[in-house]
C-alpha atoms as a PDB file:
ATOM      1  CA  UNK A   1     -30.243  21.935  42.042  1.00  0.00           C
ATOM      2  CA  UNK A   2     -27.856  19.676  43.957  1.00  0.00           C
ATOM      3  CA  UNK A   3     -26.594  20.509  46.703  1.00  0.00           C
ATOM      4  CA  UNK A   4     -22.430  20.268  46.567  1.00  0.00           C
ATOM      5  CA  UNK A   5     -19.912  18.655  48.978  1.00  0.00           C
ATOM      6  CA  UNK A   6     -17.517  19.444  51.199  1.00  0.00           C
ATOM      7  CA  UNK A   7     -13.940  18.495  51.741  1.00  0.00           C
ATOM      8  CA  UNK A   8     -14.927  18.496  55.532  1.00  0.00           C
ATOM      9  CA  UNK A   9     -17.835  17.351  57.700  1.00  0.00           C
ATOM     10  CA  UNK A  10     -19.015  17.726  61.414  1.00  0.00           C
ATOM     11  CA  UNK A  11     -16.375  16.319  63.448  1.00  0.00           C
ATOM     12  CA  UNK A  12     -13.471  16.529  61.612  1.00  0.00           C
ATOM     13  CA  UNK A  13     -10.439  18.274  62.765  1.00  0.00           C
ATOM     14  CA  UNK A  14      -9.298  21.396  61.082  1.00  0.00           C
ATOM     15  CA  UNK A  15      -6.454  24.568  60.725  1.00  0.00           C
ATOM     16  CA  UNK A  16      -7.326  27.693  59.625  1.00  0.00           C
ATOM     17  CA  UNK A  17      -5.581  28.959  56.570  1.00  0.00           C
ATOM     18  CA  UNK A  18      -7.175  32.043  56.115  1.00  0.00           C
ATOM     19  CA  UNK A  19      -8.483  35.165  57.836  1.00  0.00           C
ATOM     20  CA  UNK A  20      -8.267  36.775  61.101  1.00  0.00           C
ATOM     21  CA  UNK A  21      -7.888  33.174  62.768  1.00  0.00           C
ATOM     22  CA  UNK A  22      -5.178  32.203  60.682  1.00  0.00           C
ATOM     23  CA  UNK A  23      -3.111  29.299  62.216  1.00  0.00           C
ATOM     24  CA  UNK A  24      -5.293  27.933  64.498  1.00  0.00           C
ATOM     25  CA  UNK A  25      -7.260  24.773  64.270  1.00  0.00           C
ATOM     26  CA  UNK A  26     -10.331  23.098  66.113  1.00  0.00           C
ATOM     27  CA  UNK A  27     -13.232  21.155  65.511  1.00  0.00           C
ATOM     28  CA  UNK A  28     -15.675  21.306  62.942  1.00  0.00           C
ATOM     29  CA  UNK A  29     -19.223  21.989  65.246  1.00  0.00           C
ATOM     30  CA  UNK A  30     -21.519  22.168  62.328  1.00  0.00           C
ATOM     31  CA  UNK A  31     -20.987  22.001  58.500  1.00  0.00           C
ATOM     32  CA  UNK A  32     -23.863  23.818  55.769  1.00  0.00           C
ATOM     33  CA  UNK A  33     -22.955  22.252  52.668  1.00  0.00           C
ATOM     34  CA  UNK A  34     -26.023  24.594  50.899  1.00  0.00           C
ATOM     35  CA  UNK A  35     -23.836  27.608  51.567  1.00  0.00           C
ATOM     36  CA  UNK A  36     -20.303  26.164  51.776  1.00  0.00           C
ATOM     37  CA  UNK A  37     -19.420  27.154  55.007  1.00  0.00           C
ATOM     38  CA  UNK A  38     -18.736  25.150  58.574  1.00  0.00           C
ATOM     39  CA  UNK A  39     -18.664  26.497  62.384  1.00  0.00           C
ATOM     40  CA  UNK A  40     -15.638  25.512  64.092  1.00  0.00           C
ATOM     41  CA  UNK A  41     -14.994  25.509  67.918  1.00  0.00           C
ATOM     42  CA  UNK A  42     -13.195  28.751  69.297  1.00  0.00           C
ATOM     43  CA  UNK A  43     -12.910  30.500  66.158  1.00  0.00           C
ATOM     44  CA  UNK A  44     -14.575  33.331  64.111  1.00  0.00           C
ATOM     45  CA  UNK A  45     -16.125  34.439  67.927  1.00  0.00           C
ATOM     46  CA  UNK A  46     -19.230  36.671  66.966  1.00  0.00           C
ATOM     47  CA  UNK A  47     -21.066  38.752  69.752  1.00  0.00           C
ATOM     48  CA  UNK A  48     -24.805  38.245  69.468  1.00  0.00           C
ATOM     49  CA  UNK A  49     -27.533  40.782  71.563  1.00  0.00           C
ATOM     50  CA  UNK A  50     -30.223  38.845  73.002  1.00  0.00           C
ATOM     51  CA  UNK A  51     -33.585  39.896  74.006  1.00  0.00           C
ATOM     52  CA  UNK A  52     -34.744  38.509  77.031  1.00  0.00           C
ATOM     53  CA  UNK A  53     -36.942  35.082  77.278  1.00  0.00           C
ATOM     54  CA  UNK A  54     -38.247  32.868  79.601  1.00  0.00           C
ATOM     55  CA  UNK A  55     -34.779  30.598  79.432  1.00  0.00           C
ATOM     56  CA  UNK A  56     -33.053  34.253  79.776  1.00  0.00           C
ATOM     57  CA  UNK A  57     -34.583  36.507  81.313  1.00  0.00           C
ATOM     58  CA  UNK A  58     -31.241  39.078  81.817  1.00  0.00           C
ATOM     59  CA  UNK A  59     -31.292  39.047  78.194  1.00  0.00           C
ATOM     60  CA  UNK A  60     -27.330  40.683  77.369  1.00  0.00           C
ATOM     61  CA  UNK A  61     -24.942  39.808  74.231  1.00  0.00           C
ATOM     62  CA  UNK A  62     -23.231  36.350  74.217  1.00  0.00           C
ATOM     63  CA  UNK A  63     -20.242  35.284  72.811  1.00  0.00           C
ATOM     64  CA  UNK A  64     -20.704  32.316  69.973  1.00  0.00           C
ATOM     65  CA  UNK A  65     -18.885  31.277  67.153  1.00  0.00           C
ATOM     66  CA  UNK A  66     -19.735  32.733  63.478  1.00  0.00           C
ATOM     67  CA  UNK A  67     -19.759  30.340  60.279  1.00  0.00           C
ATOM     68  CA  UNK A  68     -16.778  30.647  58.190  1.00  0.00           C
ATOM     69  CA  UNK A  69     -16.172  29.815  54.378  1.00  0.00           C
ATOM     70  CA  UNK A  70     -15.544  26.123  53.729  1.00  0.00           C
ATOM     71  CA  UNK A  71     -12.310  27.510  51.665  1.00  0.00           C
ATOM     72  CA  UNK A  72     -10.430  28.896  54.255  1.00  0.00           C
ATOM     73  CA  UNK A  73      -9.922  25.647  56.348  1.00  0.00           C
ATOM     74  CA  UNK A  74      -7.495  22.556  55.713  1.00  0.00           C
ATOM     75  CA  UNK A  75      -8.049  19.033  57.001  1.00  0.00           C
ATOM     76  CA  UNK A  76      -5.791  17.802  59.379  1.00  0.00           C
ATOM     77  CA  UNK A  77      -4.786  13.996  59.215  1.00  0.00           C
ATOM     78  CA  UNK A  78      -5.179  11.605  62.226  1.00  0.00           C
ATOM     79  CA  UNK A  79      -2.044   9.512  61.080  1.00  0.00           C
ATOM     80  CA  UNK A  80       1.009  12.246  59.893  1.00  0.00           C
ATOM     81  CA  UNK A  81      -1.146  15.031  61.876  1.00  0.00           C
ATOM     82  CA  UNK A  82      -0.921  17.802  59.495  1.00  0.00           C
ATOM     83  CA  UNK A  83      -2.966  20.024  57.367  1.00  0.00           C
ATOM     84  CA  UNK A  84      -3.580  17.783  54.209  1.00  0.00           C
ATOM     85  CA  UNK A  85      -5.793  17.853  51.182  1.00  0.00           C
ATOM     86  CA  UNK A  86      -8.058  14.788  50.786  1.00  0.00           C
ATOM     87  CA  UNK A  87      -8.455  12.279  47.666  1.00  0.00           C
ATOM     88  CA  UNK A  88     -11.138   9.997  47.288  1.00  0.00           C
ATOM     89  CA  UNK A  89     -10.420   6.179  46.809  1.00  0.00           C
ATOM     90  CA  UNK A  90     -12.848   3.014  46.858  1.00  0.00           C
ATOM     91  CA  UNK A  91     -11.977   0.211  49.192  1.00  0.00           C
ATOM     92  CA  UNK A  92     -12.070  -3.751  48.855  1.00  0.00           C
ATOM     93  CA  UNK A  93     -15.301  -3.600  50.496  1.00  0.00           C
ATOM     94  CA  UNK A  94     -17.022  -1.287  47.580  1.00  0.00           C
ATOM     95  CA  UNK A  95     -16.973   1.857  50.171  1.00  0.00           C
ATOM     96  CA  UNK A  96     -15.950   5.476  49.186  1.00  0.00           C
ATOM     97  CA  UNK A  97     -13.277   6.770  51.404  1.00  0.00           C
ATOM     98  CA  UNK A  98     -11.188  10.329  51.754  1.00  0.00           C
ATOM     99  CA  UNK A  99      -7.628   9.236  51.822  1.00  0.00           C
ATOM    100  CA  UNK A 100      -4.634  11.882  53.093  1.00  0.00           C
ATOM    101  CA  UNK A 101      -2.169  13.045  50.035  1.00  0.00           C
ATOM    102  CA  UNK A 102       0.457  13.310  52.091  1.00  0.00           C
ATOM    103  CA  UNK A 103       0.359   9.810  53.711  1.00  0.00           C
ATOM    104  CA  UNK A 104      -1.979   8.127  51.503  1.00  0.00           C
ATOM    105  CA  UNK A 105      -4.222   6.462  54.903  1.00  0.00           C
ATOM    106  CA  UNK A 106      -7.779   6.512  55.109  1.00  0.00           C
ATOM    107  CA  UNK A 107      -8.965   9.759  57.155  1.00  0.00           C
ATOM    108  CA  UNK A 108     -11.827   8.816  59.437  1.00  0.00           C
END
């Protein structure tokens, strides 16, 4: 079974297209390409209870950010700055690259 790819990986900048978030963008924390979905920073909060431990010994519920679908986010381009969709293009030096549709540069 192979495992598929996203559009968007760990670091990348996003905007949220879809859901109770809608609208707002932030960075990608954590990407599981297994189960197409990504963690992004401030959104999708989740309250988790946690029993206490040695690191915690209060124990309480915590704030932390839930995984969303892969689907529901847009890459947004370093150059024009905008949610874009992504193409793939191979450079002079034989490298793969994701390149903007809107303004055709090389998204880092």
């Amino acid at each position: 079974m192979t495992i598929p790819k996203l559009h968007v990986k760990q670091g990348d900048m996003v905007k949220i297209i879809a859901g109770n978030d809608k609208g707002k963008s932030g960075e990608v924390l954590k990407a599981f390409p297994k189960d197409n979905r990504v963690v992004v920073e401030g959104i999708n909060i989740i309250k988790k209870h946690e029993r206490p431990t040695q690191d915690m010994p209060q124990g309480g519920i915590i704030e932390k950010e839930g995984t969303i679908n892969s689907a529901n986010v847009m890459l947004i381009c370093n150059h024009c700055e905008q949610p874009t969709r992504t193409g793939k293009k191979v450079l002079d030096s034989g490298e793969k690259a994701r390149v903007c549709k809107k303004c055709g540069e090389v998204v880092e």
